[in-house]
N, C-alpha and C. Protein backbone atom coordinates (compact mmCIF):
# COMPACT_ATOMS: atom_id res chain seq x y z
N UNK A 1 182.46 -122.04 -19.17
CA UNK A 1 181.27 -122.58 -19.73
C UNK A 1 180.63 -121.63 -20.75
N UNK A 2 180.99 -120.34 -20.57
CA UNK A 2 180.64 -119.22 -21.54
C UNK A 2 180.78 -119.50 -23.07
N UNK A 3 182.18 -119.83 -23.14
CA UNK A 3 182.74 -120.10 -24.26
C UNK A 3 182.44 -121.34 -24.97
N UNK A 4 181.76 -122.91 -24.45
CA UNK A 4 180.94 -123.88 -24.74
C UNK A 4 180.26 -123.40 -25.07
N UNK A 5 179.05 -122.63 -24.51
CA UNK A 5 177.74 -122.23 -24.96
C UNK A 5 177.59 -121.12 -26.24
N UNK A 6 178.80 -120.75 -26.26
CA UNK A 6 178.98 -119.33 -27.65
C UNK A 6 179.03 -120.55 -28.70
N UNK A 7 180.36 -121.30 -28.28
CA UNK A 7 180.78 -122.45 -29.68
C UNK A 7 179.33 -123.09 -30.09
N UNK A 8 178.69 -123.68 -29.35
CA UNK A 8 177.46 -124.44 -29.70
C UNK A 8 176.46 -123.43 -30.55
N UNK A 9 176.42 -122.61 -30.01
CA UNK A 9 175.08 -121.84 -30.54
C UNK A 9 176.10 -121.04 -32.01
N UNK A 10 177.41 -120.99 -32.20
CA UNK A 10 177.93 -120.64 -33.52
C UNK A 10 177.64 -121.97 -34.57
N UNK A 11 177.91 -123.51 -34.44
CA UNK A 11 178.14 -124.35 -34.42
C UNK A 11 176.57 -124.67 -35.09
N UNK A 12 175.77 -124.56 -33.87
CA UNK A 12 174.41 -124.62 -34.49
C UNK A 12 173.67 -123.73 -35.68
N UNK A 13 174.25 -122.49 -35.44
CA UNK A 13 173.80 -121.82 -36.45
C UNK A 13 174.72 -122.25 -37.65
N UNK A 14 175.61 -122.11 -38.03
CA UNK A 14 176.58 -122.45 -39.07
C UNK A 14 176.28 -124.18 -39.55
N UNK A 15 175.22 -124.69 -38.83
CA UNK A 15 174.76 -126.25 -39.15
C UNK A 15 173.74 -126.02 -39.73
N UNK A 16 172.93 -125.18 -39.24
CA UNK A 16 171.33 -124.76 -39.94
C UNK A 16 171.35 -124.48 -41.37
N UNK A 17 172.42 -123.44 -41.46
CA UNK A 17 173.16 -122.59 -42.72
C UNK A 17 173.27 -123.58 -44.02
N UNK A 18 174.73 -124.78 -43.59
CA UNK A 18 174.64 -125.18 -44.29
C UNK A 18 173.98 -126.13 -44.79
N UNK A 19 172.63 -127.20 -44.06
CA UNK A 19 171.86 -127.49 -44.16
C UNK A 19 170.76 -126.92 -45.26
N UNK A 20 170.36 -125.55 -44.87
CA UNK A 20 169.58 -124.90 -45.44
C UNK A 20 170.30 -124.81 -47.07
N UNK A 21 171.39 -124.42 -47.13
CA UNK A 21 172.01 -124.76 -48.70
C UNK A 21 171.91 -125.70 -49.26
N UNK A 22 172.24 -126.85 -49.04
CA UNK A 22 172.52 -127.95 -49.29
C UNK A 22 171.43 -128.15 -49.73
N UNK A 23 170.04 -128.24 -48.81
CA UNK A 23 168.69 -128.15 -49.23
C UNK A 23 168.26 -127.27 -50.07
N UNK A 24 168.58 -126.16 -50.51
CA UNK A 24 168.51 -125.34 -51.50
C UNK A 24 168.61 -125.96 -52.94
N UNK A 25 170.23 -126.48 -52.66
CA UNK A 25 170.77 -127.20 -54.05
C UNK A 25 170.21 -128.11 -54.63
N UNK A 26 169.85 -129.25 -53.37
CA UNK A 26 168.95 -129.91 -54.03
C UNK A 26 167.71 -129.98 -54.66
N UNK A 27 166.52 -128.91 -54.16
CA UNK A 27 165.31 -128.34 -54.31
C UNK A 27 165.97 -128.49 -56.15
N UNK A 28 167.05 -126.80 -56.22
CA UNK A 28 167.35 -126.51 -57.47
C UNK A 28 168.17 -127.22 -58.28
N UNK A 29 168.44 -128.61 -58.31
CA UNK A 29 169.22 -129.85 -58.80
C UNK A 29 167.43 -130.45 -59.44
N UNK A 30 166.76 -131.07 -58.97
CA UNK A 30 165.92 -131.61 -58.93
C UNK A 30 164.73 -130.22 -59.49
N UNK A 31 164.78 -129.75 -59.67
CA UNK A 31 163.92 -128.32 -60.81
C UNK A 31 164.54 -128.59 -61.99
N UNK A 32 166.00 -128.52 -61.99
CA UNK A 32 166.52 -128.60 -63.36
C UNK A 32 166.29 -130.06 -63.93
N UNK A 33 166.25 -130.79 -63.72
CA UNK A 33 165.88 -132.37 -63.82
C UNK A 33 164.35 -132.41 -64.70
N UNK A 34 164.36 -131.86 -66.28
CA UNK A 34 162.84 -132.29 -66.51
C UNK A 34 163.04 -133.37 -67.38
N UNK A 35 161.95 -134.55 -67.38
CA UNK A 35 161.99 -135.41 -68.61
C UNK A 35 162.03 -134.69 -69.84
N UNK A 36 162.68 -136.02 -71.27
CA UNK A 36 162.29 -135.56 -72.14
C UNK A 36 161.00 -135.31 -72.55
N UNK A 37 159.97 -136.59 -72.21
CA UNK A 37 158.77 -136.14 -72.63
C UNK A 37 158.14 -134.92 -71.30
N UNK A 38 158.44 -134.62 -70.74
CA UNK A 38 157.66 -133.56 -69.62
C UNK A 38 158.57 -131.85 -70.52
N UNK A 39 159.66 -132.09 -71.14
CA UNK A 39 160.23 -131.35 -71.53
C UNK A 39 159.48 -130.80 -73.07
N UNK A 40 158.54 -131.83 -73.37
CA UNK A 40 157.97 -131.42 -74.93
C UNK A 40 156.61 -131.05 -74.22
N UNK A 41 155.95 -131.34 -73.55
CA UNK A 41 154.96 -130.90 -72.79
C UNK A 41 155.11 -129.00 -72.37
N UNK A 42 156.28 -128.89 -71.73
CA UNK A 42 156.42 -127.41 -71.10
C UNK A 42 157.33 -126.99 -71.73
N UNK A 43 158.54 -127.33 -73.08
CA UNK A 43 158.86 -125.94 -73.63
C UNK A 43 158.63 -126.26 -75.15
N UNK A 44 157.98 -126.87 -75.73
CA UNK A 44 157.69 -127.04 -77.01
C UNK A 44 156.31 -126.76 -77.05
N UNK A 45 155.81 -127.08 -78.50
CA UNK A 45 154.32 -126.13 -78.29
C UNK A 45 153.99 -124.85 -78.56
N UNK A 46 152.67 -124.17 -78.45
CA UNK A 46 152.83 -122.71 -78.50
C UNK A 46 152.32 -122.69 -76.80
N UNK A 47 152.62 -121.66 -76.68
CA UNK A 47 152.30 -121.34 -75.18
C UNK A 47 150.58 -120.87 -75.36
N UNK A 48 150.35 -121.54 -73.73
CA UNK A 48 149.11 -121.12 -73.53
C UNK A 48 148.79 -119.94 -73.80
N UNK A 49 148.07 -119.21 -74.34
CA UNK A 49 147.48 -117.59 -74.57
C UNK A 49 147.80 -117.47 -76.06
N UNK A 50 148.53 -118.43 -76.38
CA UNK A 50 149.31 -117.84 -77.66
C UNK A 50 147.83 -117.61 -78.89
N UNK A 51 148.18 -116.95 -80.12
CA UNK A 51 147.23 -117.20 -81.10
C UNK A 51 147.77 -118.25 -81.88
N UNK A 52 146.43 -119.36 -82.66
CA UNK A 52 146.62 -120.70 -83.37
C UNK A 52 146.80 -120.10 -84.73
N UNK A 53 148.17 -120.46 -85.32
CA UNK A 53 148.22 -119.81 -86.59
C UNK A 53 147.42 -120.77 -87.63
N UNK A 54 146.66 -120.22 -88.90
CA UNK A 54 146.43 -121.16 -89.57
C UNK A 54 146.67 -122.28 -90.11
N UNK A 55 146.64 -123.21 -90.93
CA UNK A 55 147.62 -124.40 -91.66
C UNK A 55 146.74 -124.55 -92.66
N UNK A 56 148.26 -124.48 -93.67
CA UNK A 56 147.98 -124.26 -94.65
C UNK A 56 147.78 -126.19 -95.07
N UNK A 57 146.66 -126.64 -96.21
CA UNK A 57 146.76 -128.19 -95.93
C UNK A 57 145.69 -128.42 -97.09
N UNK A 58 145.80 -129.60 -97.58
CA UNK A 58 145.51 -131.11 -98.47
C UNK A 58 143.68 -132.15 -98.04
N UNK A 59 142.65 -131.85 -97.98
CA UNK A 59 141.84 -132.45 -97.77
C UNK A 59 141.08 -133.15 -99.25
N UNK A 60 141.98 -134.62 -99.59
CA UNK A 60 142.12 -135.15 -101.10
C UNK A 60 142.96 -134.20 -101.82
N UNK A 61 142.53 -133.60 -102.28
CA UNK A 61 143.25 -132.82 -103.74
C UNK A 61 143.24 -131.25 -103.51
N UNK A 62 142.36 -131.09 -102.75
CA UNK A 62 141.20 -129.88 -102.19
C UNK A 62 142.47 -129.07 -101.52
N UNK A 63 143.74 -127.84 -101.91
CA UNK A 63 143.87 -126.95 -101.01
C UNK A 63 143.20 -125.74 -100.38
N UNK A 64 143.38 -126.16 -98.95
CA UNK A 64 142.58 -125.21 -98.01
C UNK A 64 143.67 -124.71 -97.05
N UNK A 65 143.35 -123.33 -95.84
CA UNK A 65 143.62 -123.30 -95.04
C UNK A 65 143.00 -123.25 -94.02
N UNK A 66 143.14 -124.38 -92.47
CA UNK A 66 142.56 -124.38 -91.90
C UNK A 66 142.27 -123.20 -91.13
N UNK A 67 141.31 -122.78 -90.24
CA UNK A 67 141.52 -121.19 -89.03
C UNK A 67 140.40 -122.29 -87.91
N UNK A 68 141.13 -121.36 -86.40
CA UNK A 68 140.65 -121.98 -85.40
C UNK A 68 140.01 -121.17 -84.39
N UNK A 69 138.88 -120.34 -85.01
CA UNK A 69 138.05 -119.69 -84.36
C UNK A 69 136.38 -120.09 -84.36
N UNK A 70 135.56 -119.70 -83.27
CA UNK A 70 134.32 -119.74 -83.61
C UNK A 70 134.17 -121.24 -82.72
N UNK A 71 135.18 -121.88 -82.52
CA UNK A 71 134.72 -123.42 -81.71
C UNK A 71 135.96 -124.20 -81.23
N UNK A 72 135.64 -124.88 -80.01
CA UNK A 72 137.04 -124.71 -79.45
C UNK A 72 137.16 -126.05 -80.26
N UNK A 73 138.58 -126.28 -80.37
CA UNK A 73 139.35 -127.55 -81.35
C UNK A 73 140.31 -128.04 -80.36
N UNK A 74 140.83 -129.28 -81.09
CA UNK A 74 141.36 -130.46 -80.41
C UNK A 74 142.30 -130.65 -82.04
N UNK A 75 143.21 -129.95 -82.07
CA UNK A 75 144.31 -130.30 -83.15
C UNK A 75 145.42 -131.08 -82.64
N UNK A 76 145.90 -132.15 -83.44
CA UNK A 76 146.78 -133.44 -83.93
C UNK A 76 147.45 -133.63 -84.92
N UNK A 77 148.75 -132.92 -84.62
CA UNK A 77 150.07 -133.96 -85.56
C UNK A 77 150.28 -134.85 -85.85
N UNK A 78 150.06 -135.36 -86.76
CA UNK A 78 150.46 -137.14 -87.22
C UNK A 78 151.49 -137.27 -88.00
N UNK A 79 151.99 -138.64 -88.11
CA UNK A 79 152.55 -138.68 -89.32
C UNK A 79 152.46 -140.27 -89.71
N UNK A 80 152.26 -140.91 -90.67
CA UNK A 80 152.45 -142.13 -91.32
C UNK A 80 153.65 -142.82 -90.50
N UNK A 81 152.49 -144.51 -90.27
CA UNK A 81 153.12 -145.30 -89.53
C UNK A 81 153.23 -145.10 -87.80
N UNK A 82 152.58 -144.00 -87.37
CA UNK A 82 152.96 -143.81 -86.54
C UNK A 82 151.65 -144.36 -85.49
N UNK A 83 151.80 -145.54 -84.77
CA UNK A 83 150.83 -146.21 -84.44
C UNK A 83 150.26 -145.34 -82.94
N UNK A 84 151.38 -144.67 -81.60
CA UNK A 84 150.53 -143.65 -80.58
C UNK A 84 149.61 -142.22 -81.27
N UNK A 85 149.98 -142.26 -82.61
CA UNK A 85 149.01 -141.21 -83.59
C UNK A 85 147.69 -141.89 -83.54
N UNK A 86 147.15 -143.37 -83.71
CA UNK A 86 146.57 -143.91 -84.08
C UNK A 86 146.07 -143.92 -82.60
N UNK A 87 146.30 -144.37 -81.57
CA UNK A 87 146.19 -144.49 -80.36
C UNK A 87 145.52 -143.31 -79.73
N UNK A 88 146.42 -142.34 -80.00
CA UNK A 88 145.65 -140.80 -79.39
C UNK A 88 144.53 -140.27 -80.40
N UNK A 89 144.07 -140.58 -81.87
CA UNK A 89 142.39 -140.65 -82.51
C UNK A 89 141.56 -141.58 -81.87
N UNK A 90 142.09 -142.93 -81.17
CA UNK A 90 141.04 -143.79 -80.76
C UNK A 90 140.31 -142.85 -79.31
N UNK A 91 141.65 -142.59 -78.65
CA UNK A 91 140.84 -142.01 -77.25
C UNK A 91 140.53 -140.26 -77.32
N UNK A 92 141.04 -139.88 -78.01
CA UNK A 92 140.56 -138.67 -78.08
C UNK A 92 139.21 -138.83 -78.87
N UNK A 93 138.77 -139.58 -79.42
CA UNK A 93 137.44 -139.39 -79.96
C UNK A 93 136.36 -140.31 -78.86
N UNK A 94 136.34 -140.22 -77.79
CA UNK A 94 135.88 -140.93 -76.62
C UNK A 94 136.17 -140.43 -75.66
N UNK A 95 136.92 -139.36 -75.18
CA UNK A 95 137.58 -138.74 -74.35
C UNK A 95 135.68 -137.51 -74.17
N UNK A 96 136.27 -137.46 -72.93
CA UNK A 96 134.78 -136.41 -72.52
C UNK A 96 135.15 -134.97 -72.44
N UNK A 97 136.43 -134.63 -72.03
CA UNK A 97 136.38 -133.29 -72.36
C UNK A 97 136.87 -132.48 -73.90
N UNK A 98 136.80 -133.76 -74.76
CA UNK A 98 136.87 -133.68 -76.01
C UNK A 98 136.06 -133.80 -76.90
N UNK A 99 134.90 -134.55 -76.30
CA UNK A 99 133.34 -134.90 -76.52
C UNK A 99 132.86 -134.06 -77.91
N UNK A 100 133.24 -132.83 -77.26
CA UNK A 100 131.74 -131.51 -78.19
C UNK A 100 132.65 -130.59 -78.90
N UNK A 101 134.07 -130.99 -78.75
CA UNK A 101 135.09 -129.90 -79.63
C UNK A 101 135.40 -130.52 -81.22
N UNK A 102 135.31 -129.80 -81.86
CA UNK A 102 136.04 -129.94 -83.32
C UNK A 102 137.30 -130.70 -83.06
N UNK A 103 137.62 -131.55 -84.12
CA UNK A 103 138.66 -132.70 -83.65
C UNK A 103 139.31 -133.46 -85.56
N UNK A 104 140.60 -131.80 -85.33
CA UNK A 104 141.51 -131.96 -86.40
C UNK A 104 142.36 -132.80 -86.67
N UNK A 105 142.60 -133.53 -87.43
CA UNK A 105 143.77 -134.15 -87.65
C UNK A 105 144.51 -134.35 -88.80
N UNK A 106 145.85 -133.33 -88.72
CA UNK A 106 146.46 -132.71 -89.78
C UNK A 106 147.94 -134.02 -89.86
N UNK A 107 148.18 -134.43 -90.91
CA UNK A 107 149.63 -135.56 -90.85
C UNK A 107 149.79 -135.53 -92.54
N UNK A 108 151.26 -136.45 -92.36
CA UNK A 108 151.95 -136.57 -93.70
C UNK A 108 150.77 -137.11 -94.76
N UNK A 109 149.75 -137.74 -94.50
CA UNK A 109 148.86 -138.20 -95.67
C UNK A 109 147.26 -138.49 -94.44
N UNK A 110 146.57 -138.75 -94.99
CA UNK A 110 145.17 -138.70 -94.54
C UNK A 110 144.67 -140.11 -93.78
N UNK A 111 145.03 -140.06 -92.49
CA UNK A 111 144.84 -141.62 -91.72
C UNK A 111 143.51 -142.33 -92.44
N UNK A 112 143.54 -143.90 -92.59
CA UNK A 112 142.63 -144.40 -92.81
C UNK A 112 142.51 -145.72 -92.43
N UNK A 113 143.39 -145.88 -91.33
CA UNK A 113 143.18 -147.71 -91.11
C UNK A 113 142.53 -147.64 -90.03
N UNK A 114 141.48 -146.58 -89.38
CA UNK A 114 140.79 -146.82 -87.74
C UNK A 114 139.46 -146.99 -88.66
N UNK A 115 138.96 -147.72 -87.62
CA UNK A 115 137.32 -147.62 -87.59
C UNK A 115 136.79 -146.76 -88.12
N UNK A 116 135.33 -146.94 -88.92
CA UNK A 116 134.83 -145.92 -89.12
C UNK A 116 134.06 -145.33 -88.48
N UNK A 117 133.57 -145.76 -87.01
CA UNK A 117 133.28 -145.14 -85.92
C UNK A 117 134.27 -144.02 -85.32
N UNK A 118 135.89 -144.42 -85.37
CA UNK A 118 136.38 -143.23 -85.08
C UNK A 118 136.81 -142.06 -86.03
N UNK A 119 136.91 -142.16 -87.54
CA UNK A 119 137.20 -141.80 -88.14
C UNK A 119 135.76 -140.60 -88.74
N UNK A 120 134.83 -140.66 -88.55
CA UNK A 120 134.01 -140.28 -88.82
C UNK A 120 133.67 -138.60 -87.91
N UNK A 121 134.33 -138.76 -86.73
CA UNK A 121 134.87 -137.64 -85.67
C UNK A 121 135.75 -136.77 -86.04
N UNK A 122 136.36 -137.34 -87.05
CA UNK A 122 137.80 -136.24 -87.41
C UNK A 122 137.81 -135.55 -88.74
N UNK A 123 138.25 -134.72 -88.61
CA UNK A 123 138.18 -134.22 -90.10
C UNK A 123 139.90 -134.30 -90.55
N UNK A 124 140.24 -134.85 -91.49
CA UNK A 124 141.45 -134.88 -91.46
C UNK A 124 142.09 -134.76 -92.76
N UNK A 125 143.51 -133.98 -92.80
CA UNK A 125 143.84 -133.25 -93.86
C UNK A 125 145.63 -133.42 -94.18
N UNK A 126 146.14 -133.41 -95.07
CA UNK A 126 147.19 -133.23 -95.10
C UNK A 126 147.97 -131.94 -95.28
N UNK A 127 149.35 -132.24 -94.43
CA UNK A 127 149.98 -131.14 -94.61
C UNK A 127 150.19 -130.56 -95.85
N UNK A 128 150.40 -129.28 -95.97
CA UNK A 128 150.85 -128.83 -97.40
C UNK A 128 152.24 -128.95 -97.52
N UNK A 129 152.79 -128.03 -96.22
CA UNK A 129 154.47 -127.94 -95.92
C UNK A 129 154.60 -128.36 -94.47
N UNK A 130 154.82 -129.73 -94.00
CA UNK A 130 154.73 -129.99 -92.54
C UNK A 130 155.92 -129.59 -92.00
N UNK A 131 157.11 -129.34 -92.51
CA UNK A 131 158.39 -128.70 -91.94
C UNK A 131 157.99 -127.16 -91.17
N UNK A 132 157.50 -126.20 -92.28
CA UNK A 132 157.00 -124.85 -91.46
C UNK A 132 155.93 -124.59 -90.75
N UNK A 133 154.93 -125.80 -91.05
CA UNK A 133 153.75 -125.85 -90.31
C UNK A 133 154.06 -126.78 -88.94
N UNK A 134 155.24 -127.39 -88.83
CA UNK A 134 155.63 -128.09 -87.32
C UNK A 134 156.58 -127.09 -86.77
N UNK A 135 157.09 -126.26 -87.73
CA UNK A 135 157.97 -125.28 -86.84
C UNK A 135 157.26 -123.88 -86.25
N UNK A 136 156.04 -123.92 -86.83
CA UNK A 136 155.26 -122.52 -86.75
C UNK A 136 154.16 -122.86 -85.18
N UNK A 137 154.02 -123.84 -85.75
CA UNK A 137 153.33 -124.39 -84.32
C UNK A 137 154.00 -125.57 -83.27
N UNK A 138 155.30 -125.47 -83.44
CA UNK A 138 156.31 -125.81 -81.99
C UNK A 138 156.23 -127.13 -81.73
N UNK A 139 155.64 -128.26 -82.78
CA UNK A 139 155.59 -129.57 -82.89
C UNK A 139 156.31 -130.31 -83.53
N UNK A 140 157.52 -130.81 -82.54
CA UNK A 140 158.51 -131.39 -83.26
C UNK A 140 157.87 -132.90 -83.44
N UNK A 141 157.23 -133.75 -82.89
CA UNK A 141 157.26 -135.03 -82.71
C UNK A 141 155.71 -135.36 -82.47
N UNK A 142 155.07 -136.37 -82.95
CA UNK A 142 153.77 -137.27 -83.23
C UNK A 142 153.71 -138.62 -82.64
N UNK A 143 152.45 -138.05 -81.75
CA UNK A 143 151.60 -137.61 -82.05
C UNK A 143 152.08 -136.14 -81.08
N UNK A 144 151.92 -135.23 -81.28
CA UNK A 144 151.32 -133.66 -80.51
C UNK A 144 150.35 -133.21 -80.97
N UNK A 145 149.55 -132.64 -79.87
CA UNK A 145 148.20 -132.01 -79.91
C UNK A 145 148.24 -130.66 -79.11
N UNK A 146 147.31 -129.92 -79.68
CA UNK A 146 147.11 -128.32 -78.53
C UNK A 146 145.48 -128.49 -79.20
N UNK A 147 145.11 -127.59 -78.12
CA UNK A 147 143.36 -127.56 -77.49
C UNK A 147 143.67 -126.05 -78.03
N UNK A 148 142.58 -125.44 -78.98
CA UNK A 148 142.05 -124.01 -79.08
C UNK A 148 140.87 -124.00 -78.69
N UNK A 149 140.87 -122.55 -77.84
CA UNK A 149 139.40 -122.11 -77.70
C UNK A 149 139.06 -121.30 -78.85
N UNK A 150 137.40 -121.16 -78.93
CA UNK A 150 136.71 -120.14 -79.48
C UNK A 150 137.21 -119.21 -79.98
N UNK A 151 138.10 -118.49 -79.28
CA UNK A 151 138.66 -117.46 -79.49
C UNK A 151 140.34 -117.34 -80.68
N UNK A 152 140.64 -118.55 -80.86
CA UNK A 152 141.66 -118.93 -81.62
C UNK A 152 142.67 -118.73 -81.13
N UNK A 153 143.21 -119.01 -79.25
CA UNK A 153 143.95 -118.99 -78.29
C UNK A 153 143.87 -120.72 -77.97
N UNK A 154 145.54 -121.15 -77.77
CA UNK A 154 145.81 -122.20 -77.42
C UNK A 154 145.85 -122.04 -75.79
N UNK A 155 145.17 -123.34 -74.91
CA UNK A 155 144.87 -123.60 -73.52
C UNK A 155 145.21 -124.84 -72.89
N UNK A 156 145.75 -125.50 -74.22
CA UNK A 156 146.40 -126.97 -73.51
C UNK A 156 147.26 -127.42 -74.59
N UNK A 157 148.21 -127.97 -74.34
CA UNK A 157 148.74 -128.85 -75.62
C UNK A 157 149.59 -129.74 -75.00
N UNK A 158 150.39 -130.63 -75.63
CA UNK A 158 151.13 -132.11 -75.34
C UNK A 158 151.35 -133.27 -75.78
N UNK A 159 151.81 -134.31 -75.36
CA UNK A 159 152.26 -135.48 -76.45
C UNK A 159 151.03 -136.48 -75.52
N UNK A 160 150.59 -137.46 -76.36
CA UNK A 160 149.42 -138.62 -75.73
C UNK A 160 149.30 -139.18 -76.72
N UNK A 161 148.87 -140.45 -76.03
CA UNK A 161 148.25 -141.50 -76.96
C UNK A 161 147.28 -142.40 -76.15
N UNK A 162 147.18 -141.78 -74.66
CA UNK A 162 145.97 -142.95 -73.98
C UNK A 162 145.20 -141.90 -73.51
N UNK A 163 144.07 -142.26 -72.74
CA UNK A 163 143.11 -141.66 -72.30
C UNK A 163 143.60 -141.08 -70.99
N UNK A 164 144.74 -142.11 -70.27
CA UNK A 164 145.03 -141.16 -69.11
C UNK A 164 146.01 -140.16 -69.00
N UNK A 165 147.01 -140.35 -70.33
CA UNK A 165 147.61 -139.27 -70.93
C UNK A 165 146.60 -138.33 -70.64
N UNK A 166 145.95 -138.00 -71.38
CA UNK A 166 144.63 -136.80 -71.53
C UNK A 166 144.27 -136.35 -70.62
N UNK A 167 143.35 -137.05 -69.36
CA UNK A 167 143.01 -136.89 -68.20
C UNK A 167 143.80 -136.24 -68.02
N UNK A 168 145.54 -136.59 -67.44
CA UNK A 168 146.54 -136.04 -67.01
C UNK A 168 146.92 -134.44 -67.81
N UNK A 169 146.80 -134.70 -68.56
CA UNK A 169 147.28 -133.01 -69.53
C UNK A 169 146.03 -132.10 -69.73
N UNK A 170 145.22 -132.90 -69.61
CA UNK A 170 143.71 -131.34 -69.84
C UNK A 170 143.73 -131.18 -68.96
N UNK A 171 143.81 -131.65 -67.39
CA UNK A 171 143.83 -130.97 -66.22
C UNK A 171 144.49 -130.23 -65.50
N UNK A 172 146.38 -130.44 -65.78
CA UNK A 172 146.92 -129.28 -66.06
C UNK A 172 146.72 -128.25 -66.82
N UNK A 173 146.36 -126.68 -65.94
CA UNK A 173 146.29 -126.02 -66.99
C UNK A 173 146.37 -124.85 -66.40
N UNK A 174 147.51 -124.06 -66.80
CA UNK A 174 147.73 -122.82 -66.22
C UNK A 174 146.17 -121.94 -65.57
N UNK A 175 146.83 -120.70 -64.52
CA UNK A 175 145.70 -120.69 -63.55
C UNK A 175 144.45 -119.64 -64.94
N UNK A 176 143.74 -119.78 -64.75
CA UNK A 176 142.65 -118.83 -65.55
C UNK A 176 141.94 -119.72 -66.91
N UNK A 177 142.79 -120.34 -67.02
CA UNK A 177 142.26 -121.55 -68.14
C UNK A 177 141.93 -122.77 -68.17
N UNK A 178 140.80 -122.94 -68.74
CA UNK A 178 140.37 -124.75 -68.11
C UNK A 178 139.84 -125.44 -69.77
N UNK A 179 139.73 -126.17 -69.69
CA UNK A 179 139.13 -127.10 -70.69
C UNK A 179 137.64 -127.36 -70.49
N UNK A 180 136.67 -126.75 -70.79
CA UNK A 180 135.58 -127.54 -70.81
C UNK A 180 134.73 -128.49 -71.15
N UNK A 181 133.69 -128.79 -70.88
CA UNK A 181 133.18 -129.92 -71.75
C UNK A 181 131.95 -129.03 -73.01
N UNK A 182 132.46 -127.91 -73.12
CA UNK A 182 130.90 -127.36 -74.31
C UNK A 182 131.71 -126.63 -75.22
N UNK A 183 130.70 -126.39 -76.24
CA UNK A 183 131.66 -125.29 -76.93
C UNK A 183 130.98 -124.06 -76.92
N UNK A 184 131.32 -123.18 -77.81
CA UNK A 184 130.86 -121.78 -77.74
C UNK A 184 130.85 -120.87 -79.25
N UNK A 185 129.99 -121.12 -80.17
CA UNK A 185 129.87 -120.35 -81.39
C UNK A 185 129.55 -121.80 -82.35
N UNK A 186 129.51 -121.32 -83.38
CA UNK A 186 129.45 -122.54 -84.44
C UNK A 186 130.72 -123.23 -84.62
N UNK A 187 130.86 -123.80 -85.65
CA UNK A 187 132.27 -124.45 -86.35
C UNK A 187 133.45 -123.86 -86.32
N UNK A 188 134.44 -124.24 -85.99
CA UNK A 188 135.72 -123.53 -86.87
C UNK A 188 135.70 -123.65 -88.45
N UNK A 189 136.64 -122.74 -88.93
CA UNK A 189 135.99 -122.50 -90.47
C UNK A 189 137.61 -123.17 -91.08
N UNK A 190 137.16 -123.71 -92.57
CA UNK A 190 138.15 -124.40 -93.48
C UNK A 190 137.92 -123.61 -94.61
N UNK A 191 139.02 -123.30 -95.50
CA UNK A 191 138.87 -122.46 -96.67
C UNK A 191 139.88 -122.69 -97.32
């Protein structure tokens, strides 16, 4: 009976074992598994902490470069025709933790078919060079947006076009950084 009770308790352990692997694999099968869009969310973009490089850009005829200090911003990639572009100005300009932030919107030409209730919220500009200005700031695809603070540090960014998009992505937000609802200094500055 010695030798039953050794086999079982080898048997059991060597069941736990490979159990415990198996469960391993899967844990790490299912990690590697990200959507495409959850995939432009977490490796496209600039990373949170990062600094917001300027953009260089078209407001009418007017070249300027934008800078994103002094007030936190709510910057937007667009591009012509692109109707969730159009979608993410309607609710981001109604959105509450977007309420009191500066609210850019940089694309291939200067949106103009929304309301002039929403349009009146945005300041909006065209690209100069949108190839190095989507590669400089990690935005392959439109609509994308990143949140700067005050400080001219990105704290949120991602792809949306509804309001619960938003909800959902300003509330993710790495640990130490949040989105608020105020701002802090005057304007961001255009030049």
């Amino acid at each position: 009976m010695n030798a039953w009770v050794a086999n079982a308790i080898v048997i059991g352990i060597l069941l736990t074992c490979v159990f415990a692997v198996v469960l391993g694999l899967l844990w790490r099968v299912g990690a590697w598994y990200v959507s495409p869009a959850a995939s432009l969310t977490l490796d496209e973009g600039l990373s949170p902490g990062a600094h917001a490089p300027d953009i260089a850009a078209y407001a009418g005829e007017q070249e300027m470069h934008l800078y994103f200090t002094g007030r936190r911003t709510f910057v937007v990639f667009g591009t012509r025709g692109c109707e969730p572009c159009k979608q993410l100005l309607v609710a981001a300009s109604s959105h509450p933790a977007i309420a009191s932030m500066r609210k850019v919107y940089v694309g291939d030409y200067e949106e103009t078919d929304l309301s002039p209730h929403v349009l009146h919220k945005w300041e909006r500009y065209r690209f100069h060079d949108e190839i190095r200005t989507r590669q400089t700031w990690r935005a392959p695809v439109s609509p994308y947006f990143h949140v700067v603070d005050s400080d001219g540090k990105i704290i949120a960014k991602g792809i949306a076009n509804t309001r619960r998009h938003l909800d959902r992505l300003l509330q993710i937000q790495p640990r130490g950084l949040t989105v608020a609802n105020r701002t802090s200094g005057n304007g961001g500055s255009a030049r």
